[in-house]
Protein backbone atom coordinates (compact mmCIF):
# COMPACT_ATOMS: atom_id res chain seq x y z
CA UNK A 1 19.62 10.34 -8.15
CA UNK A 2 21.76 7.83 -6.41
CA UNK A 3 20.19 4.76 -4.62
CA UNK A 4 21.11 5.02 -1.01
CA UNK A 5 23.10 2.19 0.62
CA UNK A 6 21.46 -0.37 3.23
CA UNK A 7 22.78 1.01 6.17
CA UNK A 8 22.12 4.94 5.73
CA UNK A 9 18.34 3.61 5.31
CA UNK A 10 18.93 1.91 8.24
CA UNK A 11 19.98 4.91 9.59
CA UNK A 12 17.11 7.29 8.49
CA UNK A 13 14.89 4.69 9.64
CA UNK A 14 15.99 4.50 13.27
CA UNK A 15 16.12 8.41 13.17
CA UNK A 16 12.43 7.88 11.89
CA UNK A 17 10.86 5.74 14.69
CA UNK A 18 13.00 7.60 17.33
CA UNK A 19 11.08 10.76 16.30
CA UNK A 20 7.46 8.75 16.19
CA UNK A 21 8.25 8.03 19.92
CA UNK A 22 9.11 11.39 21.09
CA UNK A 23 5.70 12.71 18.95
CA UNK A 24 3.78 9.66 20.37
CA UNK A 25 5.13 10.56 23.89
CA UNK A 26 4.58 14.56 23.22
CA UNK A 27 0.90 13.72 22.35
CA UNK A 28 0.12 11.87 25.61
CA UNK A 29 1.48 14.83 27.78
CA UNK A 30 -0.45 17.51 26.51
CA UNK A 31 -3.81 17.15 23.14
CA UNK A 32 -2.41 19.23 19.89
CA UNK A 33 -5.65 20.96 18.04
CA UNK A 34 -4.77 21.11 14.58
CA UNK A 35 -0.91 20.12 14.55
CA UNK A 36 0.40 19.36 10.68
CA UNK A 37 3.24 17.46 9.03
CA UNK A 38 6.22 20.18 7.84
CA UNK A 39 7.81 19.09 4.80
CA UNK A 40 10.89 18.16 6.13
CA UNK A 41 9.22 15.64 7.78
CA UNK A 42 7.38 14.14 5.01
CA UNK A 43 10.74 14.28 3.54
CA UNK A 44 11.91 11.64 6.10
CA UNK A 45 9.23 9.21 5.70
CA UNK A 46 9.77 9.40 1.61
CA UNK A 47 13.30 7.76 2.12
CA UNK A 48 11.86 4.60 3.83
CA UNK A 49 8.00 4.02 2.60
CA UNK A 50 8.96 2.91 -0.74
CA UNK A 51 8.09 -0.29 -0.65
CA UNK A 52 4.32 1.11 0.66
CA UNK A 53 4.75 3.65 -1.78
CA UNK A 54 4.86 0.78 -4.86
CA UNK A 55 1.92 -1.51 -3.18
CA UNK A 56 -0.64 1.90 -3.45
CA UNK A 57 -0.94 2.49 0.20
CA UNK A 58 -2.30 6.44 1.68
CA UNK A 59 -0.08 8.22 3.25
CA UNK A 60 -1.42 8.25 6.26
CA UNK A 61 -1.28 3.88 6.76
CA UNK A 62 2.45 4.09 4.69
CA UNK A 63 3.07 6.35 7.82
CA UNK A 64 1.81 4.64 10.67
CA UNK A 65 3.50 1.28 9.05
CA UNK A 66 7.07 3.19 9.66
CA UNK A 67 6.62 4.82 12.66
CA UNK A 68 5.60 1.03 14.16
CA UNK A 69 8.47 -0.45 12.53
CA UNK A 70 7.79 -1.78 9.96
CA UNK A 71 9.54 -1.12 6.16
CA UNK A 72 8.86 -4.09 3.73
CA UNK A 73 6.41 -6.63 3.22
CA UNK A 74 8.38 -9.45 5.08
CA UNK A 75 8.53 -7.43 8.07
CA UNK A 76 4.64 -7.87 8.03
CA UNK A 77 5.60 -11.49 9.38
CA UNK A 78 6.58 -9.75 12.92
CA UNK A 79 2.90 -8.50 13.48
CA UNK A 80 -0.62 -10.17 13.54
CA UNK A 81 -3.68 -8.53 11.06
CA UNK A 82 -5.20 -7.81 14.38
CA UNK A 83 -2.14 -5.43 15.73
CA UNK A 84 -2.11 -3.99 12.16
CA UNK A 85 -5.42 -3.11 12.37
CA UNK A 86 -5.33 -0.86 15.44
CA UNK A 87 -3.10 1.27 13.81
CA UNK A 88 -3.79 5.05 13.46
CA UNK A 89 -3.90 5.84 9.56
CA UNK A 90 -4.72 1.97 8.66
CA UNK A 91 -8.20 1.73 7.15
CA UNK A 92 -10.06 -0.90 5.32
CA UNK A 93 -9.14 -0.27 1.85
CA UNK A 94 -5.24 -0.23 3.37
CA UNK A 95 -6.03 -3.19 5.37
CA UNK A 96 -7.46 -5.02 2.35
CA UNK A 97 -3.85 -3.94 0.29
CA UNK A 98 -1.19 -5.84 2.70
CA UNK A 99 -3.36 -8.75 3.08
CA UNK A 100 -3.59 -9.22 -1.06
CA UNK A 101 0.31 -8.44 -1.02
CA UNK A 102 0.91 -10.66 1.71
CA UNK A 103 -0.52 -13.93 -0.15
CA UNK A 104 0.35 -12.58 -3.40
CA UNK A 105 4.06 -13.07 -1.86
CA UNK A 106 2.84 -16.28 0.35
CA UNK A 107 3.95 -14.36 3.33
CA UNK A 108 1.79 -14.94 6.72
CA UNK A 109 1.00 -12.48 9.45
CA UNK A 110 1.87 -13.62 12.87
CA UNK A 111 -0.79 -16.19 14.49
């Protein structure tokens, strides 16, 4: 398969967080009991969590990374551990992950 160019990741991405918004906002208006990914949309999130994929992360923090934003390691920078922390999906053992990544790269989250 063909390696997809910068900007149609770019693309997908944006497409991405604008449909984490419109779920984020959907949730707030009315509590879903038992509401489940479709493939198609796990098919969405494949094209952009590859760099989560490679570090080991669930799939439930690799999501919760891209619907906030945030696609590589170095974008890590933009966020403190704290922020990253209170994220749906991101538990201990995911928590534990980005931090060892982070130094192993000598990357810093923000202060």
């Amino acid at each position: 398969m063909a390696k997809k160019s910068a900007a149609k990741i770019k693309m997908e991405a944006a497409e991405i967080k604008r449909a984490a918004a419109a779920r984020r906002e959907e949730k707030k208006q009315k509590p879903q009991s038992g509401a489940t990914n479709g493939t198609a949309e796990l098919d969405r999130y494949e094209a952009v969590d590859g760099a989560w994929r490679e570090i080991g992360l669930a799939a439930p923090a690799r999501r919760a990374l891209v619907d906030d934003g945030l696609f590589e390691l170095a974008d890590l920078r933009k966020v403190s551990l704290a922020a990253i922390k209170e994220l749906p999906g991101m538990g201990p053992n995911a928590v534990r992950l980005l931090v060892t990544e982070m130094k192993k790269a000598d990357l810093a989250f923000r202060k």
